[in-house]
N, C-alpha and C. Protein backbone atom coordinates (compact mmCIF):
# COMPACT_ATOMS: atom_id res chain seq x y z
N UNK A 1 0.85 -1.17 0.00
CA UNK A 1 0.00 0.00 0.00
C UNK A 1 0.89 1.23 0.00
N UNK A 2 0.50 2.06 -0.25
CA UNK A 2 1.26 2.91 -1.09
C UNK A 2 0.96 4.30 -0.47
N UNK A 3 1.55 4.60 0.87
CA UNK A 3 1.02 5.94 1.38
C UNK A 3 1.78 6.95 1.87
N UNK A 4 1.01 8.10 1.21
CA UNK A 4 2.61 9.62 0.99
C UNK A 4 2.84 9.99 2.09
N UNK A 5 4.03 10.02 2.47
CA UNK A 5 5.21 10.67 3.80
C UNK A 5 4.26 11.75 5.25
N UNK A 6 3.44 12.42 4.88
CA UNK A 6 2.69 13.37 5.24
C UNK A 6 1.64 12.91 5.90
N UNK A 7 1.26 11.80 4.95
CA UNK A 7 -0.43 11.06 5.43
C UNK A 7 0.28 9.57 6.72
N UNK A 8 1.34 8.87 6.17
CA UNK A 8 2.39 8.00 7.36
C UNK A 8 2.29 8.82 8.48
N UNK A 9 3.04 10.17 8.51
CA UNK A 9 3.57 10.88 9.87
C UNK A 9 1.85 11.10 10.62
N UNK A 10 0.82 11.51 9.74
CA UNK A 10 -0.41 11.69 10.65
C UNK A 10 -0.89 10.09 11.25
N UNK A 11 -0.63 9.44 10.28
CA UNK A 11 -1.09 7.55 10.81
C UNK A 11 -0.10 7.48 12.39
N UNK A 12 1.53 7.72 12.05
CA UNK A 12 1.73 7.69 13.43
C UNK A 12 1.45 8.48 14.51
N UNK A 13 1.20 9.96 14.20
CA UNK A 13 0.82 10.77 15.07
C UNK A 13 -0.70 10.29 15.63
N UNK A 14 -1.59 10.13 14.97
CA UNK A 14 -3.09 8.84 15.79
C UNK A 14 -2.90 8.28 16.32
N UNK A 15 -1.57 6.86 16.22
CA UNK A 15 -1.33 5.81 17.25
C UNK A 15 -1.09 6.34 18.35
N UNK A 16 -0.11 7.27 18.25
CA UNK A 16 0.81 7.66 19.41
C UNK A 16 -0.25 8.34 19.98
N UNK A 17 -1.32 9.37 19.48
CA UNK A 17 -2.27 9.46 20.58
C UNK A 17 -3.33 8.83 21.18
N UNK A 18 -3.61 8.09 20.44
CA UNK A 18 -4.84 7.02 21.09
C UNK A 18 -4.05 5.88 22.32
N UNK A 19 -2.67 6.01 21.78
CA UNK A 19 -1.60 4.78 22.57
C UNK A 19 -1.72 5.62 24.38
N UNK A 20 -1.96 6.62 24.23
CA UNK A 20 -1.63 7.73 25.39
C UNK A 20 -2.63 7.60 26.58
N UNK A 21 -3.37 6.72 26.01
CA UNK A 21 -4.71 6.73 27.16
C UNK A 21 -4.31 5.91 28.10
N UNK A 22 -4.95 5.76 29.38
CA UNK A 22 -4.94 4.63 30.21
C UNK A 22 -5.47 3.19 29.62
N UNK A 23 -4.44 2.38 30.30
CA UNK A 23 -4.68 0.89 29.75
C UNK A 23 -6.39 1.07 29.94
N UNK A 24 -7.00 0.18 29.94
CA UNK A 24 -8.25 -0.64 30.05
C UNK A 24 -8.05 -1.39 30.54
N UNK A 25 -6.97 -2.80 30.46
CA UNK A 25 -6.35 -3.66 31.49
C UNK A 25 -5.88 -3.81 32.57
N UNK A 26 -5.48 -4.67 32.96
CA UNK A 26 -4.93 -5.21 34.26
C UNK A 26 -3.41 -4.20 34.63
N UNK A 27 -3.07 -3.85 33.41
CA UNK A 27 -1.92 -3.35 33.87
C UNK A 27 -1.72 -1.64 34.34
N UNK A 28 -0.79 -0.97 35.31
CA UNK A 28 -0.63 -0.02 35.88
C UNK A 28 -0.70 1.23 35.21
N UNK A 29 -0.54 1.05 33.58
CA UNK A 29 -0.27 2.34 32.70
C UNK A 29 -1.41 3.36 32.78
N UNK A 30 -1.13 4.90 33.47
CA UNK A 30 -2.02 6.04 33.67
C UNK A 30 -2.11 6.70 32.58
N UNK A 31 -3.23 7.84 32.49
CA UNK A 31 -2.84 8.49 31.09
C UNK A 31 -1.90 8.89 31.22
N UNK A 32 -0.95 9.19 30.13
CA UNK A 32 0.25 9.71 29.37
C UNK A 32 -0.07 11.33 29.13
N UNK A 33 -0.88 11.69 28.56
CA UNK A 33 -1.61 13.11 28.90
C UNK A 33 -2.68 13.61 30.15
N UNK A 34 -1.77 13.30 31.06
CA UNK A 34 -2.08 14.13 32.67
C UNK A 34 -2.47 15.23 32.58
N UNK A 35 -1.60 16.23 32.26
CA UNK A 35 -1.51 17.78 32.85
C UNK A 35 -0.64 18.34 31.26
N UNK A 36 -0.74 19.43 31.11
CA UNK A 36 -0.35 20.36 29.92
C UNK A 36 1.05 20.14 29.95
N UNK A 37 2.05 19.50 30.54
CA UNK A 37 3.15 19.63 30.41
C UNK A 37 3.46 18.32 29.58
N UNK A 38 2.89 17.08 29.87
CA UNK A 38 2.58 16.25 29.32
C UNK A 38 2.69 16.06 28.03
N UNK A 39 1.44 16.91 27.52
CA UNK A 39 0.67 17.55 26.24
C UNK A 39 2.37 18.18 25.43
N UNK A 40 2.53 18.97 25.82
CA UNK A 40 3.99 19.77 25.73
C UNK A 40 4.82 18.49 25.14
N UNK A 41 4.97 17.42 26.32
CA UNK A 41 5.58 16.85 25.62
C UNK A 41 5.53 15.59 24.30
N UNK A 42 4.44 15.35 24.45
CA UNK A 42 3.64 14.70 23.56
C UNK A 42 3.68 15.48 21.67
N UNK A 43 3.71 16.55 21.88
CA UNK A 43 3.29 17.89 21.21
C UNK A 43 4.99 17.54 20.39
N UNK A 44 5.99 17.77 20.94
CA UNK A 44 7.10 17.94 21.15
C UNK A 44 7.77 16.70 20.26
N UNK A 45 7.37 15.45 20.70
CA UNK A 45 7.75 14.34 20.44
C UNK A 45 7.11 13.82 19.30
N UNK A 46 6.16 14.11 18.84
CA UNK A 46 5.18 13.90 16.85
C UNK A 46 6.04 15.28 16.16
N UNK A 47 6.45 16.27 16.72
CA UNK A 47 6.88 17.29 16.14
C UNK A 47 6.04 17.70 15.52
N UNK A 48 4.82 18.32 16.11
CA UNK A 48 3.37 19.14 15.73
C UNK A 48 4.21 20.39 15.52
N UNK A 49 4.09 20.89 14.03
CA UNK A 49 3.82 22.13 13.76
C UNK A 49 2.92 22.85 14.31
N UNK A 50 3.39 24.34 14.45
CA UNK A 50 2.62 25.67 14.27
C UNK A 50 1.30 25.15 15.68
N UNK A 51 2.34 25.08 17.01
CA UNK A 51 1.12 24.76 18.05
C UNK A 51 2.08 25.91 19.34
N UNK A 52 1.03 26.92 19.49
CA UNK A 52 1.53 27.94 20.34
C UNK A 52 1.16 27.37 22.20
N UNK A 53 1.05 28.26 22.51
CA UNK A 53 1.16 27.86 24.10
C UNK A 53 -0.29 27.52 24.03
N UNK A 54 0.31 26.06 25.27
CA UNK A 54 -0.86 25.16 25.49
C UNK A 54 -1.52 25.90 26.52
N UNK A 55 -2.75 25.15 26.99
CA UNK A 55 -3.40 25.50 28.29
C UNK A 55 -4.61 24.18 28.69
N UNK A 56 -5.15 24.22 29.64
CA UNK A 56 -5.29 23.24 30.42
C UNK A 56 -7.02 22.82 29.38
N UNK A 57 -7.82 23.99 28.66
CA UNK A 57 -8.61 23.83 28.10
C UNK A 57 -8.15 22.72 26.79
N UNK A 58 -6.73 23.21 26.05
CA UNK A 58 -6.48 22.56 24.85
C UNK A 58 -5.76 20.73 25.30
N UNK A 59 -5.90 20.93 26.69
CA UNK A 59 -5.40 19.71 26.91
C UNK A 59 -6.44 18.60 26.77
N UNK A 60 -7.59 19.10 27.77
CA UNK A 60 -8.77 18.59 27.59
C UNK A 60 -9.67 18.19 26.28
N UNK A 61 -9.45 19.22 25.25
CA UNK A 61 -9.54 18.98 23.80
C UNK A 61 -9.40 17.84 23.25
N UNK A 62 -7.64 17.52 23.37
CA UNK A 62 -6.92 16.88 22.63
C UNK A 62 -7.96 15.45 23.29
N UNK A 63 -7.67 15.31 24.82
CA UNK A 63 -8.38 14.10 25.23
C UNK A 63 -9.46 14.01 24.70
N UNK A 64 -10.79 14.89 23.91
CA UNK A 64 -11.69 14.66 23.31
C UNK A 64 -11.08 13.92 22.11
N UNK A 65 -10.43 14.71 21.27
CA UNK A 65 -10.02 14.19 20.13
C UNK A 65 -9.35 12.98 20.28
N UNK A 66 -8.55 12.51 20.67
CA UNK A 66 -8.44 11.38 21.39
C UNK A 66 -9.13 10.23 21.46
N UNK A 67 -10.56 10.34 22.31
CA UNK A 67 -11.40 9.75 22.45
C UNK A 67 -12.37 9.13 21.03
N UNK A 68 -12.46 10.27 20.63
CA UNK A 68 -12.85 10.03 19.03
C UNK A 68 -11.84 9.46 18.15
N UNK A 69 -10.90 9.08 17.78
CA UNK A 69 -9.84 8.61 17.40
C UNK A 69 -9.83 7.20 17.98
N UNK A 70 -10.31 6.82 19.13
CA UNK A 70 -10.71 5.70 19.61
C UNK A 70 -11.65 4.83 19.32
N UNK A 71 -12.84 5.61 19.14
CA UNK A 71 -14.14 5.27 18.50
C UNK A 71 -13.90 4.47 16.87
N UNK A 72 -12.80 5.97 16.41
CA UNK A 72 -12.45 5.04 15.07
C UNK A 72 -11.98 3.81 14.54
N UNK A 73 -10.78 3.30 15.50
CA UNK A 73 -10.25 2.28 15.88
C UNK A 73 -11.16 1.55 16.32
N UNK A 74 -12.20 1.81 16.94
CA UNK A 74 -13.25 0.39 17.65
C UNK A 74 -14.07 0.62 16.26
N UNK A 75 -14.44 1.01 15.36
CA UNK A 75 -15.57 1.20 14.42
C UNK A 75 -15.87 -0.57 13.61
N UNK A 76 -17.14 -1.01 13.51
CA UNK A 76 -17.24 -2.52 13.25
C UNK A 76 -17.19 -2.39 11.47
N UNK A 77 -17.59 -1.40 10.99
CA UNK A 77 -16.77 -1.14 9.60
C UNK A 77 -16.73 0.03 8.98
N UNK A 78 -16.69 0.40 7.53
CA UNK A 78 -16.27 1.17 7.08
C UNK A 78 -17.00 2.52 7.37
N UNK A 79 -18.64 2.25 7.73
CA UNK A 79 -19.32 3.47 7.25
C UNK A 79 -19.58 4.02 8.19
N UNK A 80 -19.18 3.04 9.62
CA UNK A 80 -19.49 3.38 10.85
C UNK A 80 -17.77 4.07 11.13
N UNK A 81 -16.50 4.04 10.70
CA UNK A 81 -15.21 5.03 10.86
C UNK A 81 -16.03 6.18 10.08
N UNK A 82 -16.44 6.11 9.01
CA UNK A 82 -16.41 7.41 7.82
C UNK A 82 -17.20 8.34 8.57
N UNK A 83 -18.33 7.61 9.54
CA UNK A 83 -19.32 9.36 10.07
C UNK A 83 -18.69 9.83 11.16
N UNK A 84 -17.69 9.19 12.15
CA UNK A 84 -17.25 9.81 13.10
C UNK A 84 -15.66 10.57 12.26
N UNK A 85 -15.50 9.75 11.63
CA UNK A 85 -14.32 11.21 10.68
C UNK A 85 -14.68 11.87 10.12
N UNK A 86 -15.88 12.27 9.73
CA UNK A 86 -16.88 13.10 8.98
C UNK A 86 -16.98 14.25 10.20
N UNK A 87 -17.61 14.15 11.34
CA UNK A 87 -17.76 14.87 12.41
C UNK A 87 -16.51 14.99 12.88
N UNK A 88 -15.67 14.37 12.84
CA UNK A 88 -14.25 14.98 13.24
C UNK A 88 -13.75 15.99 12.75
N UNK A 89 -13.58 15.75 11.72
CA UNK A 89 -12.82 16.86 10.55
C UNK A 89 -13.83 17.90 10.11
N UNK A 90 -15.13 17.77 10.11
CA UNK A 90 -15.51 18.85 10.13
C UNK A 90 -15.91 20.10 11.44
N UNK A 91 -15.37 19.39 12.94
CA UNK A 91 -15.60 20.05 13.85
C UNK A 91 -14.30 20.95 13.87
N UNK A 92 -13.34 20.32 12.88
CA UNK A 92 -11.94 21.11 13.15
C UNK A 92 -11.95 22.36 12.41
N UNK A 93 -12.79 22.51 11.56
CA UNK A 93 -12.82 23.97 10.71
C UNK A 93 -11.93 23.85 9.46
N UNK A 94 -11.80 22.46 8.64
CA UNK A 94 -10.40 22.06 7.93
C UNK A 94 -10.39 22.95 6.98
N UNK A 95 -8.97 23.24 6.74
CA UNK A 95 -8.72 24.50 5.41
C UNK A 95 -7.63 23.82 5.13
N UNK A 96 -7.86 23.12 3.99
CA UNK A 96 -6.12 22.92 3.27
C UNK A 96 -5.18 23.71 2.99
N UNK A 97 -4.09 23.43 3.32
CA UNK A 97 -2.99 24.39 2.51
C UNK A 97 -2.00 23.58 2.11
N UNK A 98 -1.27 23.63 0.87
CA UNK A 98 -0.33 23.47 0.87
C UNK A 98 0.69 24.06 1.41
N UNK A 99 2.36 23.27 2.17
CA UNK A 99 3.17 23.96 2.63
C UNK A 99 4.14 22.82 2.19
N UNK A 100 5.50 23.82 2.89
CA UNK A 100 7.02 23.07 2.43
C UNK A 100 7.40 23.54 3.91
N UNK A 101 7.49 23.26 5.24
CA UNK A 101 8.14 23.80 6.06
C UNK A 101 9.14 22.64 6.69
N UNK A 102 10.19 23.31 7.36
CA UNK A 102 10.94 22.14 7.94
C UNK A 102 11.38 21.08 7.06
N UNK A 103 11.94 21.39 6.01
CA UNK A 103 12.54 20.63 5.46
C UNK A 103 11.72 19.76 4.59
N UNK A 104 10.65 19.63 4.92
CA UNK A 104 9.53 18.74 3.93
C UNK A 104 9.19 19.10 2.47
N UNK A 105 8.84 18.38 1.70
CA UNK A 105 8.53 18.83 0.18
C UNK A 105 7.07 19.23 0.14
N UNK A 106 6.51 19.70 -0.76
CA UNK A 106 5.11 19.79 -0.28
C UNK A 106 4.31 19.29 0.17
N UNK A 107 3.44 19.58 0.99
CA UNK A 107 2.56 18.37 1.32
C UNK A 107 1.32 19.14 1.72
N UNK A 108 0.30 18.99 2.30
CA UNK A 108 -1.09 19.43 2.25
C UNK A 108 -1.28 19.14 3.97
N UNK A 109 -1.57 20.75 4.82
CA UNK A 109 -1.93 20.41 5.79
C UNK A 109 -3.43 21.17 5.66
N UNK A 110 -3.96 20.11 6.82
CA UNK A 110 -5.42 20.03 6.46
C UNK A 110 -6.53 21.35 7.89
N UNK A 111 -5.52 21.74 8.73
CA UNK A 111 -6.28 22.47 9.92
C UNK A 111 -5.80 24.05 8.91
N UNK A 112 -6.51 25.07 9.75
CA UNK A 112 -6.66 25.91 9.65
C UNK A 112 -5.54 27.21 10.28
N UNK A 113 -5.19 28.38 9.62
CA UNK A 113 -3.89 28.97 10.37
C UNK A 113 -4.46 29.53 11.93
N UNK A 114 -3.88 29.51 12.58
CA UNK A 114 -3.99 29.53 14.44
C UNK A 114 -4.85 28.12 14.85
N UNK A 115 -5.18 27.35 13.88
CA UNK A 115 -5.79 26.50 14.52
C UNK A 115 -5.58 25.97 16.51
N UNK A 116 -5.83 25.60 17.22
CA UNK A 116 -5.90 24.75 18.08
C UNK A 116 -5.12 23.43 18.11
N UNK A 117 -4.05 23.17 18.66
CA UNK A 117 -3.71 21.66 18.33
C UNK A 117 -4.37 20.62 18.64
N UNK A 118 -5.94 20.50 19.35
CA UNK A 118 -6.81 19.83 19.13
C UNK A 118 -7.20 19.95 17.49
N UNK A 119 -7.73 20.75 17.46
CA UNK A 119 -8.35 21.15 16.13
C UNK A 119 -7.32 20.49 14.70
N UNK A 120 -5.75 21.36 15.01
CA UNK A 120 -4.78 20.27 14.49
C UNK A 120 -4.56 19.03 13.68
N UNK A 121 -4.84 18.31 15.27
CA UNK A 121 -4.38 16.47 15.14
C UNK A 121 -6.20 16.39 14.60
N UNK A 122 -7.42 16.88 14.39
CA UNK A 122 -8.93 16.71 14.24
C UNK A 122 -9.00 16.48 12.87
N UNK A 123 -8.27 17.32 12.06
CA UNK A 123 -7.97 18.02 10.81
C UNK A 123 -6.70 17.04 10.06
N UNK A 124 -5.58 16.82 10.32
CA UNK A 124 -4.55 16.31 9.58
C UNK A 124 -4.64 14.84 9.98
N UNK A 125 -4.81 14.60 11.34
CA UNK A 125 -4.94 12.73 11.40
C UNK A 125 -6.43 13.09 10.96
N UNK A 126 -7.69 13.17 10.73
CA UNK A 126 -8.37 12.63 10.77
C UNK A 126 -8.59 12.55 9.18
N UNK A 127 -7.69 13.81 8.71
CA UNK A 127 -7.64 13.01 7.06
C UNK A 127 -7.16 12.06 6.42
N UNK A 128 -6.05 11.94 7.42
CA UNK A 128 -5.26 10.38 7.01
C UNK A 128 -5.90 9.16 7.38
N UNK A 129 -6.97 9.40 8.37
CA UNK A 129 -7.52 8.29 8.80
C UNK A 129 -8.51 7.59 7.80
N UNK A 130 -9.14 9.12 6.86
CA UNK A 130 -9.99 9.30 5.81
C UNK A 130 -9.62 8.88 4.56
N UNK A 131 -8.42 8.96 4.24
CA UNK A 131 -7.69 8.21 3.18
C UNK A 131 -7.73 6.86 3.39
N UNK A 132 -7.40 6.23 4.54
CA UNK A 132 -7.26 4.91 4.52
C UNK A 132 -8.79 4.17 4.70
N UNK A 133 -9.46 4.47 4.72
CA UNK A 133 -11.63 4.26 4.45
C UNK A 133 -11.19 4.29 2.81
N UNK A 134 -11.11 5.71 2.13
CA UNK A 134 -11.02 6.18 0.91
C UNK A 134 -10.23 4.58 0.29
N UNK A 135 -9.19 4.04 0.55
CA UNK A 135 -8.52 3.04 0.15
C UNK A 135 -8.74 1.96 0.17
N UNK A 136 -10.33 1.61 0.96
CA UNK A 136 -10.64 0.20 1.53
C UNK A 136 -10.02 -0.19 2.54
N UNK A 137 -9.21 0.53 3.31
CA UNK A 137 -7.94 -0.22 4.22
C UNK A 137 -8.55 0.40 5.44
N UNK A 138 -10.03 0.17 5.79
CA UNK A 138 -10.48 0.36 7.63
C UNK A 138 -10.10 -0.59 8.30
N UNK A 139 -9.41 -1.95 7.52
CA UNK A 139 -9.14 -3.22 8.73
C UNK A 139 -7.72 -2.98 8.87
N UNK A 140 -7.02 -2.14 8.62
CA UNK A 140 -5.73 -2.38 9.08
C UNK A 140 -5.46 -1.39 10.18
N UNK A 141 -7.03 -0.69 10.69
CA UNK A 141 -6.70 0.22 12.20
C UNK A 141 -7.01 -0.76 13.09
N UNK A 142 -5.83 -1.34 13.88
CA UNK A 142 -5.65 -2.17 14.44
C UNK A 142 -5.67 -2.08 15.82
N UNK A 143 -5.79 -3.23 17.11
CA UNK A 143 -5.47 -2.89 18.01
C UNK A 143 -4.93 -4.30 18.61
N UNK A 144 -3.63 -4.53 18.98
CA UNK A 144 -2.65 -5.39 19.36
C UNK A 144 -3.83 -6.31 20.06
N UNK A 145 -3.30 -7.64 19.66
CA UNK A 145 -4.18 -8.85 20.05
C UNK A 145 -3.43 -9.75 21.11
N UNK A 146 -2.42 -9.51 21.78
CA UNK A 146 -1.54 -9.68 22.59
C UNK A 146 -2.11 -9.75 24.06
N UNK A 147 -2.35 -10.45 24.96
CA UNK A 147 -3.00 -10.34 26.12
C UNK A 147 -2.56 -9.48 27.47
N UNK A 148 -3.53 -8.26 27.36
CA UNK A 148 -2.99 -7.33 28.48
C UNK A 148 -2.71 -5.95 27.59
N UNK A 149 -2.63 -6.19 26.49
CA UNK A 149 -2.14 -4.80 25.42
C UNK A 149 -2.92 -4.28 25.03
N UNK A 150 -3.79 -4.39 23.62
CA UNK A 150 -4.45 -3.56 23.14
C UNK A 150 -4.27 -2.37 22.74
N UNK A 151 -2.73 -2.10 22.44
CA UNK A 151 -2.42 -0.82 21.95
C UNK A 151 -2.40 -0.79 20.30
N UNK A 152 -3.16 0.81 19.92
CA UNK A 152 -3.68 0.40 18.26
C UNK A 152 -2.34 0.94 17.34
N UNK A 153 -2.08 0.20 16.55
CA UNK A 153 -1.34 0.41 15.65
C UNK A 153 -2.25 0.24 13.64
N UNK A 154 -1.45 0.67 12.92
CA UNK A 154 -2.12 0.90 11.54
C UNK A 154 -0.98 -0.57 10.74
N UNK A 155 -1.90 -1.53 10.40
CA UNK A 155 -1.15 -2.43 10.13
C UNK A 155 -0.64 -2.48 8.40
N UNK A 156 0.30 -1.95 8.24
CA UNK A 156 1.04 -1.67 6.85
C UNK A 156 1.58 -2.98 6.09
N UNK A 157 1.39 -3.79 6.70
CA UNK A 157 2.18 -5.50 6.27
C UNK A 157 1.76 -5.19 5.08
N UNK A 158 2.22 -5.91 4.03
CA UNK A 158 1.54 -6.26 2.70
C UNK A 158 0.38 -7.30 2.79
N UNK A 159 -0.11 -8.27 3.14
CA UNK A 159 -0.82 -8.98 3.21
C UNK A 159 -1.80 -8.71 4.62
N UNK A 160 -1.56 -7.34 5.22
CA UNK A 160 -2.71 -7.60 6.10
C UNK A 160 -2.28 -8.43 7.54
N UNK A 161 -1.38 -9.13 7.45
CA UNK A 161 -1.67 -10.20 8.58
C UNK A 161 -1.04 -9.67 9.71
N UNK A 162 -0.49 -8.66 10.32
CA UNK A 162 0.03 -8.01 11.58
C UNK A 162 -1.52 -8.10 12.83
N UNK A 163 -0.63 -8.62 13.95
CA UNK A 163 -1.67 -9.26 14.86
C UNK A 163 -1.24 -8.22 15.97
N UNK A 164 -0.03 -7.92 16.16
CA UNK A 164 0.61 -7.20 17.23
C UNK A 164 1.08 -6.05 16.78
N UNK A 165 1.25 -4.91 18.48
CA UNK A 165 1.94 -3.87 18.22
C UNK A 165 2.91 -3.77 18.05
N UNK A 166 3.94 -4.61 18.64
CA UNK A 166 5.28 -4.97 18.22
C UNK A 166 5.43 -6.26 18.24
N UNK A 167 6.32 -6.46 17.20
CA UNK A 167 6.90 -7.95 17.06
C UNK A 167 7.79 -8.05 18.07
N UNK A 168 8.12 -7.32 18.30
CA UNK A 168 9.69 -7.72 19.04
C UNK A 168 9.37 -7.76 21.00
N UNK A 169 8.46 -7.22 21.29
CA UNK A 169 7.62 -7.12 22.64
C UNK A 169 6.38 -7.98 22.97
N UNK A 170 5.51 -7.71 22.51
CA UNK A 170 4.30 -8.59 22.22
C UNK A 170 4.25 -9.90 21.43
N UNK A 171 4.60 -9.91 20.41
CA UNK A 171 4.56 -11.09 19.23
C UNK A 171 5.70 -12.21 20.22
N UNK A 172 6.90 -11.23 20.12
CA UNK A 172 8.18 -12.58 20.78
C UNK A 172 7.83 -12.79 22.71
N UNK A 173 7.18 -12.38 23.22
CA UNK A 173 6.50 -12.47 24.33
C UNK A 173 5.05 -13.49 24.20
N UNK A 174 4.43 -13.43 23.13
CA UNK A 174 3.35 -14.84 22.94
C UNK A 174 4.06 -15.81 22.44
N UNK A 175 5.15 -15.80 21.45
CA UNK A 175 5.84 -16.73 20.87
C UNK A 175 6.70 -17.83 22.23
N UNK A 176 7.34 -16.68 22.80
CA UNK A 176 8.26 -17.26 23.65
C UNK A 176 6.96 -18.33 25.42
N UNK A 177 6.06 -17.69 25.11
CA UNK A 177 5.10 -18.14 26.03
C UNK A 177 4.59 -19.70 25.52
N UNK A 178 4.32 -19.45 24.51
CA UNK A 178 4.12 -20.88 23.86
C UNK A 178 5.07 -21.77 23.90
N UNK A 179 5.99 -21.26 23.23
CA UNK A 179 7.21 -22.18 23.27
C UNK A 179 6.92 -23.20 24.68
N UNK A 180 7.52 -22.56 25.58
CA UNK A 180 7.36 -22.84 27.03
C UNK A 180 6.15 -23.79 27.26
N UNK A 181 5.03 -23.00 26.89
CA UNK A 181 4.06 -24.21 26.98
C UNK A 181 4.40 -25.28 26.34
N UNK A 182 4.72 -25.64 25.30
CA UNK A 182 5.08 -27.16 24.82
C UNK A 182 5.96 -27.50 25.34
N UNK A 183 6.94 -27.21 26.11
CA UNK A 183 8.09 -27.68 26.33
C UNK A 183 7.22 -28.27 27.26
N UNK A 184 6.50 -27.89 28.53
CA UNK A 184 6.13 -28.23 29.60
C UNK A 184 5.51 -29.76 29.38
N UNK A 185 4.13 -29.35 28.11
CA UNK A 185 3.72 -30.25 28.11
C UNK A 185 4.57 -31.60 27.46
N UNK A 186 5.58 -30.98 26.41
CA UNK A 186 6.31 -32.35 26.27
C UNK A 186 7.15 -33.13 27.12
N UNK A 187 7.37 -32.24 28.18
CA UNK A 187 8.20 -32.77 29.50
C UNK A 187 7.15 -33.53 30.73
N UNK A 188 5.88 -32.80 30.62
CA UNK A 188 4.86 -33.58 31.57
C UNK A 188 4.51 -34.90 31.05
């Protein structure tokens, strides 16, 4: 699948925020976006353009947007992602522009100038999210099938078949679990 540099960086910028929430599981992980400094750094670490000083309202935002970004990821198919990215992107006020900043070649950002970095990530992920509906590809918004995880990733394999968020954590952590189980049972 075949997807431009601009529309990738918004696919990872979605994971990484939907990844930010509190587990649902058994395990200890709190939200990741606490308090605005958080946000800051979150902000910091996708390398969000053109996002001026936060405040405790735009933090709360983002956790909306967030939340909806979640919804998308749980969506049972295509038409049920397309109306909550429909209401997404149009709550963001989207104005395309083309730009070249930071070193990038052109590319098309989709929020509006002073936008909100809620408004932002509402507008540029939720078009990339919209491309990949647009492509037939709503089954590859994924969410790790790994027990205890559930963190969503966008599964890019060629064939579709990515089960986990990481291979190398999750995947070799069920692999290596099994293993073990046969050994046991071939030793019992």
């Amino acid at each position: 699948m075949l997807i431009p540099h601009d529309t990738r960086i918004a696919l990872d910028i979605v994971v990484d925020l939907v990844n930010t929430a509190a587990e649902r599981d058994e395990s200890p992980k709190g939200d990741e976006l606490g308090d605005v400094p958080s946000l800051y750094t979150f902000v910091q670490k996708c390398n969000i353009s053109d996002v001026g000083e936060l405040r405790a309202h735009d933090l709360k935002a983002v956790r909306e947007v967030r939340s909806r970004f979640e919804e998308v990821f749980a969506a049972p198919d295509a038409r049920g992602a397309a109306e909550l990215i429909n209401r997404l992107v149009a709550s963001a006020g989207t104005t395309p522009q083309l730009t070249d900043h930071d070193g990038y070649d052109w590319h098309v950002h989709y929020f509006a100038p002073g936008a909100s970095v809620a408004e932002h990530l509402a507008a540029d992920c939720g078009m990339a999210l919209a491309f990949m509906i647009v492509a037939g590809e709503q089954e590859r918004l994924r969410r790790c099938e790994a027990p205890g995880c559930g963190r969503a990733f966008v599964d890019l394999s060629r064939n579709r078949s990515r089960r986990y968020c990481d291979s190398r954590t999750c995947g070799n952590r069920l692999h290596v679990a099994a293993y073990r189980a046969r050994r046991r049972e071939a030793a019992g």
